[in-house]
N, C-alpha and C. Protein backbone atom coordinates (compact mmCIF):
# COMPACT_ATOMS: atom_id res chain seq x y z
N UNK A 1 5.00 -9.73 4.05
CA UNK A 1 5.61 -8.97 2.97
C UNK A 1 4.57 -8.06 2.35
N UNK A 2 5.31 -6.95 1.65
CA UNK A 2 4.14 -6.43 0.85
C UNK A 2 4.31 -6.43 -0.23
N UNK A 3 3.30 -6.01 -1.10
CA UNK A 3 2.95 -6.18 -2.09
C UNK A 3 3.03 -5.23 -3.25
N UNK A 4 3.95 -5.95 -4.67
CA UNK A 4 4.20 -4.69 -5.46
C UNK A 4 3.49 -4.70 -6.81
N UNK A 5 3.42 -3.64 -7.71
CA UNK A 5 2.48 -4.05 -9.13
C UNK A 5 4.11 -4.17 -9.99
N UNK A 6 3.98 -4.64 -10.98
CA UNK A 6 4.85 -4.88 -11.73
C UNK A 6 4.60 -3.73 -13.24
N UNK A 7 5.48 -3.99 -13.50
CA UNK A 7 5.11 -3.47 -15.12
C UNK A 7 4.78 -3.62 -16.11
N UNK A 8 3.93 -5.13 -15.91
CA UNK A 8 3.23 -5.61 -16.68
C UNK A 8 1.50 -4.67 -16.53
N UNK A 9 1.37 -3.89 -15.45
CA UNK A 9 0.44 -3.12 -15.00
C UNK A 9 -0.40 -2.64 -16.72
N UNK A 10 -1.57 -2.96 -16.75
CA UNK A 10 -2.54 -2.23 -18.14
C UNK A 10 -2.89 -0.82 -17.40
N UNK A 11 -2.94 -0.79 -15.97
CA UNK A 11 -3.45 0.82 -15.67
C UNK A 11 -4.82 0.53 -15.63
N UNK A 12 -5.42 -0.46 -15.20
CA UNK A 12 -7.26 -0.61 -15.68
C UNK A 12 -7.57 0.22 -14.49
N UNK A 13 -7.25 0.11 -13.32
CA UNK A 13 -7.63 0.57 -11.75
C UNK A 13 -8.23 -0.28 -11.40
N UNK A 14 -8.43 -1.42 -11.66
CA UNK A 14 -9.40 -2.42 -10.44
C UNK A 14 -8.92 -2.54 -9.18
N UNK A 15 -7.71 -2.32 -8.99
CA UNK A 15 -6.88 -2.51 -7.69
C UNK A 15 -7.21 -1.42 -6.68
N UNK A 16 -7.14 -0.25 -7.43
CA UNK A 16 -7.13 1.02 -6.03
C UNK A 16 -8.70 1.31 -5.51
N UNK A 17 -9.23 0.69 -6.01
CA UNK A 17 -10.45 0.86 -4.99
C UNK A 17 -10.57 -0.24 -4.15
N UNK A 18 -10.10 -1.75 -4.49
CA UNK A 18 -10.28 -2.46 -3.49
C UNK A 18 -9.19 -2.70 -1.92
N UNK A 19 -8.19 -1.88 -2.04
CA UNK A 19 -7.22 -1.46 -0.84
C UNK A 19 -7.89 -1.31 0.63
N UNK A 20 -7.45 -1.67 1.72
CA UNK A 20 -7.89 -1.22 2.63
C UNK A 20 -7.36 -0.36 3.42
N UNK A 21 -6.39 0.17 3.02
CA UNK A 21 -5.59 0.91 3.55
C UNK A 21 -5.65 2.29 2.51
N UNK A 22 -5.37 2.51 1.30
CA UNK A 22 -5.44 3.55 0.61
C UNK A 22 -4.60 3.48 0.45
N UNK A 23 -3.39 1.95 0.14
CA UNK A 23 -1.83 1.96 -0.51
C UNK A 23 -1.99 2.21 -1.99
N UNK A 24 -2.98 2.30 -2.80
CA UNK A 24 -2.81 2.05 -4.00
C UNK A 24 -2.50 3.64 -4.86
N UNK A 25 -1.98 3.90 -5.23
CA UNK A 25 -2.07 4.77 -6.51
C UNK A 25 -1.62 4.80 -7.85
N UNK A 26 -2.59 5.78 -8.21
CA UNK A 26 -2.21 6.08 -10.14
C UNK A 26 -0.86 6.62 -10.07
N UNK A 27 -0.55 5.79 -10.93
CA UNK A 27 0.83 6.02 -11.64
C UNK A 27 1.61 7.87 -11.52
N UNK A 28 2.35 8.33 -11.53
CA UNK A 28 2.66 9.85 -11.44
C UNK A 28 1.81 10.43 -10.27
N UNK A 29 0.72 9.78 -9.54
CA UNK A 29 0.47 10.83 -8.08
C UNK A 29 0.61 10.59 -7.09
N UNK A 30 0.69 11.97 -6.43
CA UNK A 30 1.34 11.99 -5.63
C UNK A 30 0.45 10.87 -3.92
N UNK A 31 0.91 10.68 -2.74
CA UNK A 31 0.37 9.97 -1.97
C UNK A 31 0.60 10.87 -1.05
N UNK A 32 0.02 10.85 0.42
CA UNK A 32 -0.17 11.01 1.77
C UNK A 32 -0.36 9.47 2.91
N UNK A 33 0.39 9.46 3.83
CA UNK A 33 0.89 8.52 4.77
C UNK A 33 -1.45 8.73 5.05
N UNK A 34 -2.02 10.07 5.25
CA UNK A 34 -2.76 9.97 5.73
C UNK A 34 -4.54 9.81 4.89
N UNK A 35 -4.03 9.41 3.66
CA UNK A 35 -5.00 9.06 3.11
C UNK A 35 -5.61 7.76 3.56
N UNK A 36 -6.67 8.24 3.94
CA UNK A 36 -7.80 6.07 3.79
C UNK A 36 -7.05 6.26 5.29
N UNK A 37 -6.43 6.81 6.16
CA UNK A 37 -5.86 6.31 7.51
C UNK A 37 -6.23 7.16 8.73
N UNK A 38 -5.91 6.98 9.72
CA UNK A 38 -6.54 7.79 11.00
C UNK A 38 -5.18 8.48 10.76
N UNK A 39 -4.16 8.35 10.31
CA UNK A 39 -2.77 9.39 10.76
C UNK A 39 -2.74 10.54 10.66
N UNK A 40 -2.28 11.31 11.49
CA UNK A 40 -1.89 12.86 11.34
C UNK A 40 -0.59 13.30 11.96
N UNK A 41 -0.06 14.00 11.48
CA UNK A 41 1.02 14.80 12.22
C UNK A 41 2.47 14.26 12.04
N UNK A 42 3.17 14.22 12.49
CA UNK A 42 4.71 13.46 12.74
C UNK A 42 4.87 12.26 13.06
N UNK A 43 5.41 11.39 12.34
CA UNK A 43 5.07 10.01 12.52
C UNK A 43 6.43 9.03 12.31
N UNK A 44 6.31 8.07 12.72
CA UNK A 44 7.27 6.75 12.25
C UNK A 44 6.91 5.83 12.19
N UNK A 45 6.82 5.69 10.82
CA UNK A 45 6.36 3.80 10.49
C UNK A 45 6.89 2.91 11.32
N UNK A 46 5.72 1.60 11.38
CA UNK A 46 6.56 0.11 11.83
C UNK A 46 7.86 0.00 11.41
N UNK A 47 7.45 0.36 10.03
CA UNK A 47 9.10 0.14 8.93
C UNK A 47 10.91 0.89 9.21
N UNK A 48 10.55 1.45 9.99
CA UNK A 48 10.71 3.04 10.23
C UNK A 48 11.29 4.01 9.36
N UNK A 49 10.20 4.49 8.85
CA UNK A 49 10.18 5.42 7.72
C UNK A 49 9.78 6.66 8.50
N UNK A 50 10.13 8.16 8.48
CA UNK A 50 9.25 9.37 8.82
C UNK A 50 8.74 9.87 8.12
N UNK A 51 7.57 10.45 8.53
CA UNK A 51 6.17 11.07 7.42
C UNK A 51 5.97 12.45 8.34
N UNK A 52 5.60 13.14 7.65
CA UNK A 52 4.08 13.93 7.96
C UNK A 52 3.27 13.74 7.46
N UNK A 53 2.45 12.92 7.99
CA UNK A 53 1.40 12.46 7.51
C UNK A 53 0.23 12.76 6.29
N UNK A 54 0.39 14.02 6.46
CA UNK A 54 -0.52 15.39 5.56
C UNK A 54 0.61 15.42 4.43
N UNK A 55 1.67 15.52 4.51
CA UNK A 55 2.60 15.86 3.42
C UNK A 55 2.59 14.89 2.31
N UNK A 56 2.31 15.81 0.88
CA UNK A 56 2.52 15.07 -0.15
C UNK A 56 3.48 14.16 -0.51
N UNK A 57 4.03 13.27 -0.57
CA UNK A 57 5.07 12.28 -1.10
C UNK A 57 5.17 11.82 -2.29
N UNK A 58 6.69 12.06 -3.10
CA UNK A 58 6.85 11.97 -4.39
C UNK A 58 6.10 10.38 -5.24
N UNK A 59 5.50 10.25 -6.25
CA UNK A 59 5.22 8.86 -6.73
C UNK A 59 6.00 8.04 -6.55
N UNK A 60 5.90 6.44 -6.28
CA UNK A 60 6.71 5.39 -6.71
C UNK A 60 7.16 5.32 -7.81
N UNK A 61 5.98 5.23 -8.82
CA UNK A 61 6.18 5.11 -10.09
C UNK A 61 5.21 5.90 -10.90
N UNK A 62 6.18 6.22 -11.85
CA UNK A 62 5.49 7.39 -12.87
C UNK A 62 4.52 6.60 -14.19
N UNK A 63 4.60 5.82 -14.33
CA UNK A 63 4.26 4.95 -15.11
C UNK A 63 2.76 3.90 -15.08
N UNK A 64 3.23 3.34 -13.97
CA UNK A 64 1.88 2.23 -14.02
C UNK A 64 1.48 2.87 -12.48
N UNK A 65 0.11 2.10 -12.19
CA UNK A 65 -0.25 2.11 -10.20
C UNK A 65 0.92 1.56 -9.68
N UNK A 66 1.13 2.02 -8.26
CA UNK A 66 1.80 1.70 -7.27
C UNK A 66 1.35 1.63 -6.00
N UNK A 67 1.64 0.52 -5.62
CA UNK A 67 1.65 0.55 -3.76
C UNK A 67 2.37 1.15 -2.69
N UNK A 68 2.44 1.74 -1.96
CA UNK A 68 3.26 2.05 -1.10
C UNK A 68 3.59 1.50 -0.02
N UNK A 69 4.70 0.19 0.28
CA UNK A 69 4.73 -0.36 1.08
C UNK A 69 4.74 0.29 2.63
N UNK A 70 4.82 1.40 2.95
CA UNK A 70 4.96 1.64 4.67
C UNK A 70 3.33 1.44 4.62
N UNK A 71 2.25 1.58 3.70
CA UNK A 71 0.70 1.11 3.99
C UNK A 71 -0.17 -0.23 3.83
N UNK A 72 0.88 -0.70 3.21
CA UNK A 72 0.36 -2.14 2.61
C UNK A 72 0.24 -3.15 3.94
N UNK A 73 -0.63 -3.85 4.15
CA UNK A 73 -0.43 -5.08 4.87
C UNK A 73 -0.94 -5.96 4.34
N UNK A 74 -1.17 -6.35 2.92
CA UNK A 74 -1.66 -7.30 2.29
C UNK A 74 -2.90 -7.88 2.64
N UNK A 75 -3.67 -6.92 3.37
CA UNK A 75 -4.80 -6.94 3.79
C UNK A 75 -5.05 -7.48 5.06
N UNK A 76 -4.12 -7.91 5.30
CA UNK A 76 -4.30 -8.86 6.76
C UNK A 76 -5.75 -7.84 8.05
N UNK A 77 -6.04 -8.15 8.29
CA UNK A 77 -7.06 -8.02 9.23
C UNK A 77 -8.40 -7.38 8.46
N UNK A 78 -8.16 -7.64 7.52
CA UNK A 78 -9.52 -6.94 6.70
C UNK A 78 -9.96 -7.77 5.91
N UNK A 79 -9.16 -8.27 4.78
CA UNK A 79 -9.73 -9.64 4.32
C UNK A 79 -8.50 -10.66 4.26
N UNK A 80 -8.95 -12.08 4.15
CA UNK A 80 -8.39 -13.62 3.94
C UNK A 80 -7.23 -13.46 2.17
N UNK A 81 -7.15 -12.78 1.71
CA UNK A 81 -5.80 -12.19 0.94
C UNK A 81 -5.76 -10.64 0.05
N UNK A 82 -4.81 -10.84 -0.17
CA UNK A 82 -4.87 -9.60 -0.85
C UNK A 82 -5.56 -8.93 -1.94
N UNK A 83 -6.66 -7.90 -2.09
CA UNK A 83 -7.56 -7.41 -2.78
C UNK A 83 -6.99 -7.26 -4.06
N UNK A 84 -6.41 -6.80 -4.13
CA UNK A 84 -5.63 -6.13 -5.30
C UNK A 84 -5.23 -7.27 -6.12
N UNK A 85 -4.48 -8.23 -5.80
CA UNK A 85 -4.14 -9.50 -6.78
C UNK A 85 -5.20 -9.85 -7.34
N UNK A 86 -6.18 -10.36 -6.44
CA UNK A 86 -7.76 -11.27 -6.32
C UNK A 86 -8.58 -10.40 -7.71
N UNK A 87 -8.42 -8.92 -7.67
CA UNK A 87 -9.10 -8.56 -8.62
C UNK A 87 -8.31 -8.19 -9.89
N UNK A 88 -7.01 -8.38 -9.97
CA UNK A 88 -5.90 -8.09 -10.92
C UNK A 88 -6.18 -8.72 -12.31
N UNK A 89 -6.73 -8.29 -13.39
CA UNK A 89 -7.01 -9.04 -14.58
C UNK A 89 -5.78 -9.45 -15.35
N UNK A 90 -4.44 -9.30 -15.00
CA UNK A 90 -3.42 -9.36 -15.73
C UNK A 90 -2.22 -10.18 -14.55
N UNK A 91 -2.55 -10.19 -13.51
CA UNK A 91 -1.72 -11.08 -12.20
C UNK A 91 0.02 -10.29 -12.01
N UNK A 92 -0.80 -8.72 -11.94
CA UNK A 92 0.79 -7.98 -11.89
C UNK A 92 1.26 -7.59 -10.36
N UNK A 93 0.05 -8.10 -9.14
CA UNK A 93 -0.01 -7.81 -7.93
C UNK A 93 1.01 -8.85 -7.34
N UNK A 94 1.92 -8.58 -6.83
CA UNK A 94 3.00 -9.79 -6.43
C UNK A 94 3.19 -9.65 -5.32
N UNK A 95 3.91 -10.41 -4.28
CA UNK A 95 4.76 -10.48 -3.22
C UNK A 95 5.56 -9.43 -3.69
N UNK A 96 6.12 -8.73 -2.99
CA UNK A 96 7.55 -7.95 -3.09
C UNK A 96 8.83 -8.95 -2.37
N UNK A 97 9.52 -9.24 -3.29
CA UNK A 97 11.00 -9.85 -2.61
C UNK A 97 11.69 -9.29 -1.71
N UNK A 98 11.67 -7.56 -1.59
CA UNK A 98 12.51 -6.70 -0.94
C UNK A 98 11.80 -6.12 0.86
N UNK A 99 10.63 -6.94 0.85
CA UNK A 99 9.51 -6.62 2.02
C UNK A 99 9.38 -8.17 2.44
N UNK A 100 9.86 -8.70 3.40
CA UNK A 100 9.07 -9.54 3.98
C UNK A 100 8.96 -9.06 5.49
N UNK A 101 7.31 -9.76 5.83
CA UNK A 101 6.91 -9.22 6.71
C UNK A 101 5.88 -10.37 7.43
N UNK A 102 6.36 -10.55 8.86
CA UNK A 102 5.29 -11.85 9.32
C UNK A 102 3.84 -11.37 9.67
N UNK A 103 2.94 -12.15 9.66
CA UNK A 103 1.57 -11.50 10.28
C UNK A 103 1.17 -10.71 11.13
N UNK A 104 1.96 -10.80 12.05
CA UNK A 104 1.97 -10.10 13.38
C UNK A 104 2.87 -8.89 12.64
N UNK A 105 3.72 -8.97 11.86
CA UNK A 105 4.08 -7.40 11.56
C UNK A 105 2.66 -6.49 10.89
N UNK A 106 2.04 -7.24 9.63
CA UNK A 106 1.08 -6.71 9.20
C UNK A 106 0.30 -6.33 9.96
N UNK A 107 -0.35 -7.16 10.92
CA UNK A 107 -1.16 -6.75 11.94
C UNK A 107 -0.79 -5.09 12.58
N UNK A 108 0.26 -5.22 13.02
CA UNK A 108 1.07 -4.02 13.73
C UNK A 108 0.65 -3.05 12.79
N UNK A 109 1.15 -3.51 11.38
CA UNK A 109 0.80 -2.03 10.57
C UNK A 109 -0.43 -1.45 10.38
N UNK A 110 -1.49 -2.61 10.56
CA UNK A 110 -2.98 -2.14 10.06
C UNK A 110 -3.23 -1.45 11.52
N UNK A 111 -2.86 -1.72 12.48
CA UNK A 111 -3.35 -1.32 13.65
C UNK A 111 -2.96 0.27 13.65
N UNK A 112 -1.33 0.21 13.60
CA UNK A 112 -0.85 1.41 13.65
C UNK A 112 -1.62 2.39 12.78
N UNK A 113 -2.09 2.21 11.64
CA UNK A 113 -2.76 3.24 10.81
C UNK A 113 -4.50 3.43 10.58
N UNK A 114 -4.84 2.24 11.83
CA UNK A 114 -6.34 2.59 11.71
C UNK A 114 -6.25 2.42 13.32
N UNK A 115 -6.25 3.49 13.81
CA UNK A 115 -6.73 3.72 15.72
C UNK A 115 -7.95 3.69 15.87
């Protein structure tokens, strides 16, 4: 599964630097499929979502940080759990209910976005 911030979020940023993927962002900006990732060009998520990779994509949330689940793998192949909770001073880093996802999916995803 991946992983969502809640709205209990203070906005400190301890989370978006520890990502391994570059799922994390500030609240209101915008993201790229190809930030923090080897991706370029025309693409389809594991999830199957389509990107251009380069293309800006509207915020999750205007409000607090957000993750973007087609990047999240809860860290799986990079570290033993998820960064973002581990350093969360307020415990707003959750499971997402609406994402579950087995290891071997995560795996798939980290692979797919770091060649």
């Amino acid at each position: 599964m991946a992983i969502i911030i809640t709205d209990e979020c203070i906005n400190c940023g301890a989370c978006e630097p520890e990502c391994p993927n570059n799922a994390i962002y500030e609240g209101a900006a915008e993201w790229r499929m190809s930030d923090g990732t080897s991706l370029k060009g025309n693409l389809t998520t594991p999830l199957g979502n389509t990107y251009d990779a380069e293309e800006p994509q509207e915020p999750v949330d205007m409000d607090v940080y957000y993750i973007v689940t087609d990047k999240c793998t809860e860290c799986k192949g990079f570290h033993d759990e998820p960064q973002c909770a581990a350093v969360c001073p307020v415990d707003c880093c959750i499971d997402d209910p609406d994402y579950r996802e087995t290891e071997e999916q995560l795996l798939t995803k980290k692979e797919f976005m770091h060649l």
